[in-house]
C-alpha atoms as a PDB file:
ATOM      1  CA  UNK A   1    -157.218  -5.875  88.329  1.00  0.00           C
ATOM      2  CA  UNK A   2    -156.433  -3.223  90.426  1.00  0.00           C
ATOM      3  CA  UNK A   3    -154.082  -4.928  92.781  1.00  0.00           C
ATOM      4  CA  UNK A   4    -151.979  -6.433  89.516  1.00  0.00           C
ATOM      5  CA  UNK A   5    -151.725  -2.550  88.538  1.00  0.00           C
ATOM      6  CA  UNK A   6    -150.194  -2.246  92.194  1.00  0.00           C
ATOM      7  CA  UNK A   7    -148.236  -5.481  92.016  1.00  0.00           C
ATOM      8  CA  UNK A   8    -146.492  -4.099  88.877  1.00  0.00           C
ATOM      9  CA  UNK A   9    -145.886  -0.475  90.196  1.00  0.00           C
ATOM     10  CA  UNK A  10    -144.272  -1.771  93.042  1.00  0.00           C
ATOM     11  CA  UNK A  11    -142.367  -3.969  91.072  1.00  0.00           C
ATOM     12  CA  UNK A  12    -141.051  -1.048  88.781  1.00  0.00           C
ATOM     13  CA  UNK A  13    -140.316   1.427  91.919  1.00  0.00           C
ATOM     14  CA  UNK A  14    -138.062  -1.801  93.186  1.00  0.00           C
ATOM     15  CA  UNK A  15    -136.195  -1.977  90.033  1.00  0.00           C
ATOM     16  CA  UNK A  16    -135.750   2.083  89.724  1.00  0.00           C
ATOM     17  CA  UNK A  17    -134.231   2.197  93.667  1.00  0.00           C
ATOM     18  CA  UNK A  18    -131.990  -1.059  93.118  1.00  0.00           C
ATOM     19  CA  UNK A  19    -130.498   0.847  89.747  1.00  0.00           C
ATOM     20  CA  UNK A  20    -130.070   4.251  91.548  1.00  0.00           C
ATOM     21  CA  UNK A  21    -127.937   1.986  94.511  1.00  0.00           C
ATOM     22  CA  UNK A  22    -126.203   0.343  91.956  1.00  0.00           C
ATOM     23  CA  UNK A  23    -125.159   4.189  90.532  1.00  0.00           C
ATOM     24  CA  UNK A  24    -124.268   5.619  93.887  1.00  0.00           C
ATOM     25  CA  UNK A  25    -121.896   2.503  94.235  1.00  0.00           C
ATOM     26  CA  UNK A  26    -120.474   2.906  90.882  1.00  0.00           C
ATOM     27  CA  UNK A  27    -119.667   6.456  91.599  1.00  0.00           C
ATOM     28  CA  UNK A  28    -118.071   6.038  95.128  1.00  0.00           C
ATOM     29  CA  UNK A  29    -115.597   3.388  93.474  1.00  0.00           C
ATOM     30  CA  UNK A  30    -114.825   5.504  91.006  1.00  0.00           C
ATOM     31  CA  UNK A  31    -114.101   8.276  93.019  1.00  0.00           C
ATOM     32  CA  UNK A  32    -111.990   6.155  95.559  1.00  0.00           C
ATOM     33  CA  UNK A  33    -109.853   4.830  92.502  1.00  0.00           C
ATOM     34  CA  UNK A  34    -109.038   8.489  91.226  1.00  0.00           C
ATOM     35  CA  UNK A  35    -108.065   9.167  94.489  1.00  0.00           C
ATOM     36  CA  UNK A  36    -105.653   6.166  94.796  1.00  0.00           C
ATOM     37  CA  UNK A  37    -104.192   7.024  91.275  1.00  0.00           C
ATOM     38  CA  UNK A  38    -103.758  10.562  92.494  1.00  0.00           C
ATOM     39  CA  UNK A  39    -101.797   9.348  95.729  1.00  0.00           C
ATOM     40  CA  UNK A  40     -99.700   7.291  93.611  1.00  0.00           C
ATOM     41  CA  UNK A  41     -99.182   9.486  90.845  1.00  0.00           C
ATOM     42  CA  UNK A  42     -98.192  12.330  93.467  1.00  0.00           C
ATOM     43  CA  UNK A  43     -95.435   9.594  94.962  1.00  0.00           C
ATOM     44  CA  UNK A  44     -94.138   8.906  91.704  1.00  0.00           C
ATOM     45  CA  UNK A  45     -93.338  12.400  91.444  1.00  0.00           C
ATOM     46  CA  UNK A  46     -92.204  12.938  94.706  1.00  0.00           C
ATOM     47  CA  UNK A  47     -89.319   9.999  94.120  1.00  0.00           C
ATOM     48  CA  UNK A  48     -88.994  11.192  90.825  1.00  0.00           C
ATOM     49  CA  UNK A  49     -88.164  14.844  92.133  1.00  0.00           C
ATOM     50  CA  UNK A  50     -85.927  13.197  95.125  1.00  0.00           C
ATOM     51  CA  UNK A  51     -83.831  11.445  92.605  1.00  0.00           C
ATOM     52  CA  UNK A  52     -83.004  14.686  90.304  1.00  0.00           C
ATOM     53  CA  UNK A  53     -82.288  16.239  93.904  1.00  0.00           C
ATOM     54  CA  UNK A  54     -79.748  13.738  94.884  1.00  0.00           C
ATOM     55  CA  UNK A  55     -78.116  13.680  90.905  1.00  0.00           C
ATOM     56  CA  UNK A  56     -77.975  17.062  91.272  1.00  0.00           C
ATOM     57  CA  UNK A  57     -76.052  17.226  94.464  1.00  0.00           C
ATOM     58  CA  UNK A  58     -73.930  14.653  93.399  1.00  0.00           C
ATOM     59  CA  UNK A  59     -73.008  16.669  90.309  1.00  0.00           C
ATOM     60  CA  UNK A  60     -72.107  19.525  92.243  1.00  0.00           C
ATOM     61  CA  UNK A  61     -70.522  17.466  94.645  1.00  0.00           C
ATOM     62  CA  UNK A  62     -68.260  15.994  91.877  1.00  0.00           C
ATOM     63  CA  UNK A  63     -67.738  19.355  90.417  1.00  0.00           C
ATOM     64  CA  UNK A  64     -66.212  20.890  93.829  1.00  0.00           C
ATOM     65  CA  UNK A  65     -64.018  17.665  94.187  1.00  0.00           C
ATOM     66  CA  UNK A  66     -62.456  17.840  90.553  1.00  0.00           C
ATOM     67  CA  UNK A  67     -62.008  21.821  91.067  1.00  0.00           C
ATOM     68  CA  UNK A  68     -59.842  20.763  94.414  1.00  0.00           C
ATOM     69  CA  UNK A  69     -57.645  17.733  92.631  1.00  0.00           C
ATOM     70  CA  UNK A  70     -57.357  20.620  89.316  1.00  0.00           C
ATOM     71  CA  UNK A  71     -56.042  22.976  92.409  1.00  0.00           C
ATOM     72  CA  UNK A  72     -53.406  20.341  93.947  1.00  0.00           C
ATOM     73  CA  UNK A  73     -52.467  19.296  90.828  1.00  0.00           C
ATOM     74  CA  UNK A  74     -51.852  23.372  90.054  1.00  0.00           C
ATOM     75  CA  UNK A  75     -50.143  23.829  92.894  1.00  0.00           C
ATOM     76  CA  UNK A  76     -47.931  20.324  92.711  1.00  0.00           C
ATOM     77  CA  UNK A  77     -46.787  21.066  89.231  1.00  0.00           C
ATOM     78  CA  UNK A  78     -45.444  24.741  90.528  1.00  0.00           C
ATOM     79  CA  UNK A  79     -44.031  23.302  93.823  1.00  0.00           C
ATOM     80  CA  UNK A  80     -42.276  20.750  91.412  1.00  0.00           C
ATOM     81  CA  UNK A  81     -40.856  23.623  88.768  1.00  0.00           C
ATOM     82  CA  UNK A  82     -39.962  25.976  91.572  1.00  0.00           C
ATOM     83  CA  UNK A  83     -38.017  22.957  92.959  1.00  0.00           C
ATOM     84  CA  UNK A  84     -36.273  22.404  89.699  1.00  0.00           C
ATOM     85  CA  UNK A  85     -35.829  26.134  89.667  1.00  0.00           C
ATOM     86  CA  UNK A  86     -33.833  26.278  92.857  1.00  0.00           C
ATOM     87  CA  UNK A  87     -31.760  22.975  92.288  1.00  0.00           C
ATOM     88  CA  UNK A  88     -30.638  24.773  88.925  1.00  0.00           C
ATOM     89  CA  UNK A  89     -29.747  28.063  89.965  1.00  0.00           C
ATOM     90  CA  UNK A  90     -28.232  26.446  93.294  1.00  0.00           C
ATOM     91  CA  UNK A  91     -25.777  24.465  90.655  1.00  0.00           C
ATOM     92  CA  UNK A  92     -24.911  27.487  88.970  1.00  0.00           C
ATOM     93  CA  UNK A  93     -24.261  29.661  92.064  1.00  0.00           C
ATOM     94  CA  UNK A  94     -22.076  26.145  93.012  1.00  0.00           C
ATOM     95  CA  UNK A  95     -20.451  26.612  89.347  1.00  0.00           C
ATOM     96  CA  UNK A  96     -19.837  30.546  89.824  1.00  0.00           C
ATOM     97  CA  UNK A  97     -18.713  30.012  93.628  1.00  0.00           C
ATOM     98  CA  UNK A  98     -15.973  27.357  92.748  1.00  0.00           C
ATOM     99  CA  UNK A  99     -14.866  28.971  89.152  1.00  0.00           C
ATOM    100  CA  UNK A 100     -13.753  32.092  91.707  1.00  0.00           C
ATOM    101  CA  UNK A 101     -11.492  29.913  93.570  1.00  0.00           C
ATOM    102  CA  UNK A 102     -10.075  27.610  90.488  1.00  0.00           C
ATOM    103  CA  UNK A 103      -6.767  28.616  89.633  1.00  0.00           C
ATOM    104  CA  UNK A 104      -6.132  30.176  86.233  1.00  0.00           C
ATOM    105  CA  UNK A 105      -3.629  28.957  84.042  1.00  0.00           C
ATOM    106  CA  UNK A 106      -1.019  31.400  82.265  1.00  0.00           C
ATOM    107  CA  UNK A 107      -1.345  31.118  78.889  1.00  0.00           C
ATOM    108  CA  UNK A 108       2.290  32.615  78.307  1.00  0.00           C
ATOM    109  CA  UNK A 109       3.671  29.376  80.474  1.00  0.00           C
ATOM    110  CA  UNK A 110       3.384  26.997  77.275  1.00  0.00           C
ATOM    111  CA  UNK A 111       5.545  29.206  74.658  1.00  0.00           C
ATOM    112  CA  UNK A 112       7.683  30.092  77.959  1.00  0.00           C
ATOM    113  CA  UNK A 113       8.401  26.429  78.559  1.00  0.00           C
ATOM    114  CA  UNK A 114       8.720  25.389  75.238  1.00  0.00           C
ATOM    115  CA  UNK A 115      11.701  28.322  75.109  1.00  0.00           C
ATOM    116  CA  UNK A 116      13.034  26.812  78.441  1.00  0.00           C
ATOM    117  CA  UNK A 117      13.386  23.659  76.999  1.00  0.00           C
ATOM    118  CA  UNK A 118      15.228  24.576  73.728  1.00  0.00           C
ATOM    119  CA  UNK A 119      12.343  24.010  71.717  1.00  0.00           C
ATOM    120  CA  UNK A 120      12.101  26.338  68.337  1.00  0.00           C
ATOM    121  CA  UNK A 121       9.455  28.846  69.422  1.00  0.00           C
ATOM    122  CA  UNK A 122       8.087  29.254  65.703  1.00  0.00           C
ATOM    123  CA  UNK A 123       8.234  25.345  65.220  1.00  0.00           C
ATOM    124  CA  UNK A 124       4.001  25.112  64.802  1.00  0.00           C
ATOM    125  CA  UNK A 125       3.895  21.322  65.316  1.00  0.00           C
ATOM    126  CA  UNK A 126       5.088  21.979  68.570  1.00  0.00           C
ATOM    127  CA  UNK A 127       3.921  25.307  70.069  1.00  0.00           C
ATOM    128  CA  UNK A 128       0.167  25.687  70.515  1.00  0.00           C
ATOM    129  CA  UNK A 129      -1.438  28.865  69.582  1.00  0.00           C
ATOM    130  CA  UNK A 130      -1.877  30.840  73.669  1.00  0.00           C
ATOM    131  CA  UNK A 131      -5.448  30.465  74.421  1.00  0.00           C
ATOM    132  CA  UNK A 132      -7.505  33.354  74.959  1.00  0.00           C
ATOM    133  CA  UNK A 133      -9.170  33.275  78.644  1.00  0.00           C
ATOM    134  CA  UNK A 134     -11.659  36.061  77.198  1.00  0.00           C
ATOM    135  CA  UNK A 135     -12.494  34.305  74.405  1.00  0.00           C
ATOM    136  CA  UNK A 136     -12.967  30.511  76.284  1.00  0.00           C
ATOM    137  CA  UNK A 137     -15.106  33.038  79.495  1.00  0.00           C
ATOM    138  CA  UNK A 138     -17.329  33.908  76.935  1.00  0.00           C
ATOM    139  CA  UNK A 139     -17.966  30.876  75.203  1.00  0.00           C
ATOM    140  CA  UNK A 140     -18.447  29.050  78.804  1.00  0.00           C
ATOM    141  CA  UNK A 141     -20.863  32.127  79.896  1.00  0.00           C
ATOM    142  CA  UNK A 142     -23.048  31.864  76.639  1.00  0.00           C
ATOM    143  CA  UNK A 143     -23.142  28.112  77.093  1.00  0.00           C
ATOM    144  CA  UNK A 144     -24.396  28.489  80.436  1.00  0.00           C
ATOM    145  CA  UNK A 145     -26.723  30.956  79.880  1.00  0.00           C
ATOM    146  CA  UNK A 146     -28.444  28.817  77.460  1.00  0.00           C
ATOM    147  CA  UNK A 147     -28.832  26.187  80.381  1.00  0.00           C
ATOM    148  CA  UNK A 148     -30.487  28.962  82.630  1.00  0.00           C
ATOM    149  CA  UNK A 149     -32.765  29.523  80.312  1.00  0.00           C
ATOM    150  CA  UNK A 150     -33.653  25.898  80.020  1.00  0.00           C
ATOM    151  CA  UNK A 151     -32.269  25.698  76.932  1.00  0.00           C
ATOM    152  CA  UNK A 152     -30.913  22.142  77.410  1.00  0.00           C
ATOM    153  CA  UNK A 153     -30.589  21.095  73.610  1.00  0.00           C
ATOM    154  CA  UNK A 154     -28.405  24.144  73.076  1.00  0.00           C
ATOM    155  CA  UNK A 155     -26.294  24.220  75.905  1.00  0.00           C
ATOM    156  CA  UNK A 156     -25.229  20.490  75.745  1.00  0.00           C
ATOM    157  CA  UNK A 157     -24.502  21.584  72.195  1.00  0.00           C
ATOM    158  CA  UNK A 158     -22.301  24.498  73.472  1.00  0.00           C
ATOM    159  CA  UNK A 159     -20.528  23.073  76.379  1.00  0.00           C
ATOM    160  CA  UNK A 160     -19.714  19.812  73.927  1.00  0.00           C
ATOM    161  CA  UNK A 161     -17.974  22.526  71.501  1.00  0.00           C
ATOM    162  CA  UNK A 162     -16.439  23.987  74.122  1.00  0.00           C
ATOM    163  CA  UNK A 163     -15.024  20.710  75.665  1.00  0.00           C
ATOM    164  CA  UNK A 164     -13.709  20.124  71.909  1.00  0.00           C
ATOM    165  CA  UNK A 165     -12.384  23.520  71.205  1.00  0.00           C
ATOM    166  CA  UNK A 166     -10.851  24.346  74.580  1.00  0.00           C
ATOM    167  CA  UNK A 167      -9.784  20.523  75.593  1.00  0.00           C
ATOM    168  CA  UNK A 168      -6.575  22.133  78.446  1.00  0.00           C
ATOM    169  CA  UNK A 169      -9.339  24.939  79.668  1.00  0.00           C
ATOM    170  CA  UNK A 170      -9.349  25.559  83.068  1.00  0.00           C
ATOM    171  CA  UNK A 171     -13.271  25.722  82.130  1.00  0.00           C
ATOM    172  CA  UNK A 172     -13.266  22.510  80.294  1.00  0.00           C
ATOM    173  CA  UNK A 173     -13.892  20.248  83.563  1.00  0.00           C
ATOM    174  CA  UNK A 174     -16.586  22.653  84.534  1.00  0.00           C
ATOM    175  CA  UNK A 175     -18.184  22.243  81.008  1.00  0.00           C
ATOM    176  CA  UNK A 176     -18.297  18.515  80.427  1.00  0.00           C
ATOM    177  CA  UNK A 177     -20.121  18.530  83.842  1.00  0.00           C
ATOM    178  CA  UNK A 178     -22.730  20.867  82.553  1.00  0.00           C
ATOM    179  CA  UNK A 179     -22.961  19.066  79.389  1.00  0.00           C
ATOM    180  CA  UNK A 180     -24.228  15.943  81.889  1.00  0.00           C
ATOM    181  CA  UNK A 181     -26.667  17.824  83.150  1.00  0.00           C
ATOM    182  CA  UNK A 182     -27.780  19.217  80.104  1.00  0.00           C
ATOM    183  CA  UNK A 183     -28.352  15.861  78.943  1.00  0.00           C
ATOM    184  CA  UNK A 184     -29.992  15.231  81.969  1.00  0.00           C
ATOM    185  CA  UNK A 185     -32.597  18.117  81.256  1.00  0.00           C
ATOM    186  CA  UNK A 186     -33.392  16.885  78.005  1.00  0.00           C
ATOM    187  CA  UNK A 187     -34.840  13.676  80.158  1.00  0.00           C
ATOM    188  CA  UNK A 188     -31.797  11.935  78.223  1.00  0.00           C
ATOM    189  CA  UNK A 189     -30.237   9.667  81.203  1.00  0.00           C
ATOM    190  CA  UNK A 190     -27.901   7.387  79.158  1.00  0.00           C
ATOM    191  CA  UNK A 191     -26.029  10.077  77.265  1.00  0.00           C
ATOM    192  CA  UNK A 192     -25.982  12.551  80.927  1.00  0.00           C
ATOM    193  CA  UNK A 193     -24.153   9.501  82.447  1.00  0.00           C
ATOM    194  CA  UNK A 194     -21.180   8.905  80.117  1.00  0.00           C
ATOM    195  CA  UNK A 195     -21.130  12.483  80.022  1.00  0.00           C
ATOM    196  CA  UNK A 196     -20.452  12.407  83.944  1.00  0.00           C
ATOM    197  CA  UNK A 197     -18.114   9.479  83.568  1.00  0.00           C
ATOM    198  CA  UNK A 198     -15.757  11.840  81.597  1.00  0.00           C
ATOM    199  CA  UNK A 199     -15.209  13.791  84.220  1.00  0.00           C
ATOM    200  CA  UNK A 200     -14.709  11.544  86.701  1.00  0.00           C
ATOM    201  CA  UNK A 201     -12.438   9.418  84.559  1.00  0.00           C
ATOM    202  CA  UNK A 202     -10.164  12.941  83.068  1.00  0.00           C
ATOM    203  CA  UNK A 203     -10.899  15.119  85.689  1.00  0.00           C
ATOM    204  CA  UNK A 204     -11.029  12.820  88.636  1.00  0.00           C
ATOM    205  CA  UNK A 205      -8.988  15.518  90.926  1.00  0.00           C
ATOM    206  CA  UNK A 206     -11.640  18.382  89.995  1.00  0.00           C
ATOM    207  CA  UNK A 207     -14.096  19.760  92.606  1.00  0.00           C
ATOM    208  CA  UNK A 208     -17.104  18.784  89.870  1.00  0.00           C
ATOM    209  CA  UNK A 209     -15.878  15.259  89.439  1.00  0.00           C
ATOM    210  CA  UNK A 210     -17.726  14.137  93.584  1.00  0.00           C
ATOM    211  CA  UNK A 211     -21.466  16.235  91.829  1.00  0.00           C
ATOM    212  CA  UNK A 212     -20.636  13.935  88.601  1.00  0.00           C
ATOM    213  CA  UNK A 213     -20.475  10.708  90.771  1.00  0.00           C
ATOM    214  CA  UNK A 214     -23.510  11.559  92.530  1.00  0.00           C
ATOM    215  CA  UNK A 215     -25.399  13.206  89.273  1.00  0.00           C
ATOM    216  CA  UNK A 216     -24.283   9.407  87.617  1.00  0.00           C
ATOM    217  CA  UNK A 217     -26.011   7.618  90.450  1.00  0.00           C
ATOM    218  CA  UNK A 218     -29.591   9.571  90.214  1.00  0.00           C
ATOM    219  CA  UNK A 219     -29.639   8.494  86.648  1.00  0.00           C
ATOM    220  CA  UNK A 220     -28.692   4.832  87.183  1.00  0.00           C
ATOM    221  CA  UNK A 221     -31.502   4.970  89.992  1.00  0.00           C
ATOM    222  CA  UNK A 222     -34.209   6.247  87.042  1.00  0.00           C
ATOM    223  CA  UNK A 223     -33.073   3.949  84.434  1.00  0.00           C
ATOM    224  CA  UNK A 224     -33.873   1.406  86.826  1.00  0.00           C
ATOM    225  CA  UNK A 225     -30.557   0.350  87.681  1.00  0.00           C
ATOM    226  CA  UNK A 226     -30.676  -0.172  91.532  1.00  0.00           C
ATOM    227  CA  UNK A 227     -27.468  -1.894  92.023  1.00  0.00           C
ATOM    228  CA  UNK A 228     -25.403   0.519  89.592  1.00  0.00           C
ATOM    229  CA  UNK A 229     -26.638   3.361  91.267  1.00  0.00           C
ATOM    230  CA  UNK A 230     -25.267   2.346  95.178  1.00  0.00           C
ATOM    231  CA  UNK A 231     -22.240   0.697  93.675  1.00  0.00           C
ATOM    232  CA  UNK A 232     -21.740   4.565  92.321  1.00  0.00           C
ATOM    233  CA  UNK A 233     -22.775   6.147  95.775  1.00  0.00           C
ATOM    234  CA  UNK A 234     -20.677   3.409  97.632  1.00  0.00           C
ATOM    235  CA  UNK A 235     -17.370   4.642  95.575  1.00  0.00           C
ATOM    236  CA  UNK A 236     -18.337   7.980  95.852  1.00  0.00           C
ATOM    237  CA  UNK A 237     -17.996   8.154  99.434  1.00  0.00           C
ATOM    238  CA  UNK A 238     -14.850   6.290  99.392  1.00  0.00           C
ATOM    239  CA  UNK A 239     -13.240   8.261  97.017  1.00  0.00           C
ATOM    240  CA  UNK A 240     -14.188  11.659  97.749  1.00  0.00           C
ATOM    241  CA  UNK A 241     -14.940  11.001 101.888  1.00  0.00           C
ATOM    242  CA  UNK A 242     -14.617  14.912 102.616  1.00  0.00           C
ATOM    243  CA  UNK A 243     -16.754  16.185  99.927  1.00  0.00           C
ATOM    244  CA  UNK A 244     -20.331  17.405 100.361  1.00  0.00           C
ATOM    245  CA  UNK A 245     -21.485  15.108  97.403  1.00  0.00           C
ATOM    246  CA  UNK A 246     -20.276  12.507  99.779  1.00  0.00           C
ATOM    247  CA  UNK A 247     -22.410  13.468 102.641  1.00  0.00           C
ATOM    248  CA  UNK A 248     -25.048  13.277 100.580  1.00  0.00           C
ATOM    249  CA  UNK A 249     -24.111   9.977  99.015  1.00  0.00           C
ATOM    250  CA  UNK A 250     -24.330   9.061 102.562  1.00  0.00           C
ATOM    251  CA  UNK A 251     -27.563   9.799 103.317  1.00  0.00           C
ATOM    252  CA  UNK A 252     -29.197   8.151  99.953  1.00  0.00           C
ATOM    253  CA  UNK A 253     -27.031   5.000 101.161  1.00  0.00           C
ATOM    254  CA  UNK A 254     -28.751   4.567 104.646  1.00  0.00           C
ATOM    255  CA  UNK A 255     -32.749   5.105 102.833  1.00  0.00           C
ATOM    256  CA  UNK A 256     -31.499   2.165 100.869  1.00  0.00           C
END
């Protein structure tokens, strides 16, 4: 009896140590798979933090690089109005310079050689009213003001009126020549061209009529027209060999 009583203590202690193994084992496992999910949990957040890094400096990067193109582009669109700036006021200094050195009619010789010839001087269907140089200078000066100004839509306008109004003005060469390139302000290449052919084709003995050639050919080259435009530059320089629209007629020949 008594060593049953034994038999079964011993039995019980065996089952109370195997229990308590089994619960250390339980808790070591547990703690090593906290541990793992910490690791990976803190590498998760470690890649996710190195990714919002990178984006970040990516973003800035990006920002830096459209600030520079905003700054070329900045700076190319005021390189490209001061250019148009100069090439205006450099044909209007051109205008000025050669209007100095035109000659100026008389506008006494018509009734004078209408008298000469035996003509009645009060016959009005054949003695023109004298033209007024004051009046046609300041019609010319307000038309070409207007194209300083940029004005283009007015001062094609103005220097077509004038043309019309003043049709034997010593001006009127110099006018249908500015009315070409007001035209060719306005982005308007067809209409700048026949106004250059004008001059060419009335005026062909006029200083302007070699800048109207080579004005022509710039347009024929931006409507596309490749062959026009050296067939222009190729008569240019043969008809006006000496002048400095020539020269550079020349030079836009041999980049050809």
């Amino acid at each position: 009896m008594r060593v049953r009583r034994l038999a079964l203590a011993l039995a019980a202690l065996g089952t109370l140590a195997s229990s308590q193994a089994w619960a250390l084992f339980d808790d070591d496992e547990a703690r090593r798979q906290i541990k793992e999910l910490r690791t990976q949990t803190g590498e998760r957040l470690d890649t996710q933090s190195r990714a919002q890094l990178d984006l970040a400096n990516q973003i800035e990067s990006l920002k830096g690089e459209v600030a520079r193109l905003r700054g070329q582009v900045e700076s190319l669109t005021y390189e490209l109005e001061t250019a148009k700036k100069r090439q205006q006021d450099f044909y209007v200094d051109l205008d000025e310079r050669l209007r100095k050195i035109e000659p100026v009619s008389n506008p006494a010789a018509a009734p004078a050689a209408a008298g000469a010839a035996g003509k009645p001087a009060g016959d009005a269907a054949e003695v023109r009213k004298p033209a007024d140089p004051a009046e046609e200078a300041k019609a010319y000066e307000a038309a070409l003001n207007q194209f300083k100004a940029g004005k283009y839509k007015e001062s094609a306008a103005a220097f077509a009126a004038f043309v019309k109004n003043h049709p034997d003005s010593d001006l009127a060469p110099s006018a249908q020549y500015w009315q070409g390139n007001s035209h060719y302000g306005l982005r308007d290449c067809k209409k700048a061209i026949e106004a250059q052919k004008v001059v060419v084709a009335r005026w062909g003995d006029h200083p302007k009529a070699p800048d109207a050639m080579l004005n022509m050919s710039t347009c024929q080259q931006e409507l596309g027209d490749a062959k026009g435009a050296r067939q222009t530059l190729e008569m240019l320089v043969a008809k006006y060999p000496g002048s400095s629209a020539a020269a550079s007629a020349s030079q836009r020949l041999k980049k050809k």
